[in-house]
Protein backbone atom coordinates (compact mmCIF):
# COMPACT_ATOMS: atom_id res chain seq x y z
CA UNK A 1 -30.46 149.87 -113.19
CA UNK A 2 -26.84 149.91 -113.21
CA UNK A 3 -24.66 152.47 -110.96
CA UNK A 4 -23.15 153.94 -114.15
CA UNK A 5 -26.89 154.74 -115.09
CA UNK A 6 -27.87 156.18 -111.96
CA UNK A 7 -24.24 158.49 -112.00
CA UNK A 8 -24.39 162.20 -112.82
CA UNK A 9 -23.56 163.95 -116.14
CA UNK A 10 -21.25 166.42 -114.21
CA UNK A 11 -19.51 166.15 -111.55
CA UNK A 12 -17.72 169.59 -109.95
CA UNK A 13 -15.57 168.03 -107.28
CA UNK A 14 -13.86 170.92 -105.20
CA UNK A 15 -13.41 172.85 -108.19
CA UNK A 16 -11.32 175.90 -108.31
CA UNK A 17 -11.43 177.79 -110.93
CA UNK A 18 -9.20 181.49 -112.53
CA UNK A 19 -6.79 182.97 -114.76
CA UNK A 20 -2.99 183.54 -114.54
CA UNK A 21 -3.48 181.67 -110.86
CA UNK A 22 -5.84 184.15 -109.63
CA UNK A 23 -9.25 182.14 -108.58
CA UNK A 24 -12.41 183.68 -109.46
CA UNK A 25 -14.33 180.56 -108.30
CA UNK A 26 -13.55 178.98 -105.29
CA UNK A 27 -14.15 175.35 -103.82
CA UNK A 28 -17.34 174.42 -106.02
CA UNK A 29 -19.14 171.31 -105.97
CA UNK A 30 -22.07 169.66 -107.45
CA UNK A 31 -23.87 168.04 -109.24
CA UNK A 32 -25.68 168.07 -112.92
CA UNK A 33 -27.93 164.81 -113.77
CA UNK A 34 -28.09 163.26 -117.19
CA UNK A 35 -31.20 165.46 -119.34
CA UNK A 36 -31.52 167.88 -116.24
CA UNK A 37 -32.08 171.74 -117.33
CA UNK A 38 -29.30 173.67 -115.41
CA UNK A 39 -29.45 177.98 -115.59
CA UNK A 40 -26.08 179.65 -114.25
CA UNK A 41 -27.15 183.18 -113.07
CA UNK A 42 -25.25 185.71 -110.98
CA UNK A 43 -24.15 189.27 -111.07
CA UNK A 44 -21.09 190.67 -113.25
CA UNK A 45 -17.87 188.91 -112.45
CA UNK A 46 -19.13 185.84 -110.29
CA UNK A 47 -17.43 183.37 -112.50
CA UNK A 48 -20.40 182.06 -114.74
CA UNK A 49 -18.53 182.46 -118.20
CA UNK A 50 -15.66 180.90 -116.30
CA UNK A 51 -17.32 177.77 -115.33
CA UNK A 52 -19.18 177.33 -118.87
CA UNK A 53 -15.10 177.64 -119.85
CA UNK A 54 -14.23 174.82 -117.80
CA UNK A 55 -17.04 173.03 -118.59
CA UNK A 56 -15.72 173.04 -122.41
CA UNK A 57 -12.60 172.01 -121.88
CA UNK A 58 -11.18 175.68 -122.67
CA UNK A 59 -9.99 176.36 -119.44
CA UNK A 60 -8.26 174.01 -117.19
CA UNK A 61 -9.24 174.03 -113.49
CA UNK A 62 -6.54 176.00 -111.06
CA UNK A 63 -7.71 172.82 -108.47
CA UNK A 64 -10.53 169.92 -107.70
CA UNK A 65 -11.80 168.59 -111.10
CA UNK A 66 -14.42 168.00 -113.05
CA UNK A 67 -16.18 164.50 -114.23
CA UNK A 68 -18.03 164.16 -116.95
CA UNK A 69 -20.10 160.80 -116.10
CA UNK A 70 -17.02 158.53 -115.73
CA UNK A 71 -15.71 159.81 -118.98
CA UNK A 72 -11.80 161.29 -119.05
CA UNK A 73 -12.08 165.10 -120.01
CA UNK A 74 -10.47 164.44 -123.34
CA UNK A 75 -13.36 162.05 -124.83
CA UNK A 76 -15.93 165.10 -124.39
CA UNK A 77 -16.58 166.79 -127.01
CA UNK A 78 -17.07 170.85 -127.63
CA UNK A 79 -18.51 172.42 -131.02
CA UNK A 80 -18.23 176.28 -130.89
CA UNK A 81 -20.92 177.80 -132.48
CA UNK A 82 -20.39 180.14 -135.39
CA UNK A 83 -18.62 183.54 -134.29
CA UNK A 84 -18.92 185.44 -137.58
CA UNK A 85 -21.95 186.57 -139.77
CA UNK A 86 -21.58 186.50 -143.72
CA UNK A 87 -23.70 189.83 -143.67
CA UNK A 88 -23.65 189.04 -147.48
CA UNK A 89 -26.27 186.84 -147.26
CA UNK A 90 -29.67 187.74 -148.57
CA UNK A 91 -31.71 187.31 -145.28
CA UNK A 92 -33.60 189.54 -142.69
CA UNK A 93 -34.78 189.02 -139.31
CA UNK A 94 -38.56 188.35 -140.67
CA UNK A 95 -37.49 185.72 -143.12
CA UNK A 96 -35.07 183.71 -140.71
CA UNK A 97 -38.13 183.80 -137.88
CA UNK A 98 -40.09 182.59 -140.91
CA UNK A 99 -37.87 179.71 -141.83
CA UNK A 100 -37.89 178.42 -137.90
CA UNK A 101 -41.95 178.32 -138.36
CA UNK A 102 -42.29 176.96 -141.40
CA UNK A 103 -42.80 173.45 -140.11
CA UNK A 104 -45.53 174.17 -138.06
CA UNK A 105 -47.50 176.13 -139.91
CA UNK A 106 -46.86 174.98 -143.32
CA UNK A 107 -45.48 177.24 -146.86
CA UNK A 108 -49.11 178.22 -147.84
């Protein structure tokens, strides 16, 4: 297996992370392996949202950096997910939960 293989997915190398110069994360590091399961969990205002930030690309590090398995920052990719709900459309809770099962247990 080749080193590049054997390399993590992310990389937080003394990252420092805030807004308007005020750090709300200081000095992290670690590191996230390719297909490993990761949970961020802390109390109100430890910096979790601010890290996922970073980790998209919408927030730029105050210091350190991040490496995304030996690829430049800019040839990552983010796709937001969809922020607003067409509440015109003719669907309830029950038939959306429906829809996800529908494979599995068949329309009949």
């Amino acid at each position: 297996m080749s080193a590049a293989a054997n390399a993590p997915a992310i990389r937080l190398v003394n990252l420092t992370l805030g807004y308007d110069r005020r750090p709300a994360v200081h000095h992290l590091e670690g590191e996230i392996a390719p297909g490993e399961g990761l949970a961020v969990c802390g109390p109100n205002g430890a910096g979790k949202s601010t890290l996922l930030k970073a980790l998209a690309g919408l927030l730029a590090p105050l210091g350190g950096e991040i490496r995304f398995g030996g690829l430049s920052p800019r040839a990552v990719a983010y796709l937001p997910q969809v922020v607003d709900i067409d509440r015109a459309f003719p669907i309830n809770v029950r038939d959306f939960v429906a829809m996800g099962a529908l494979a599995r247990v068949g329309l009949f």
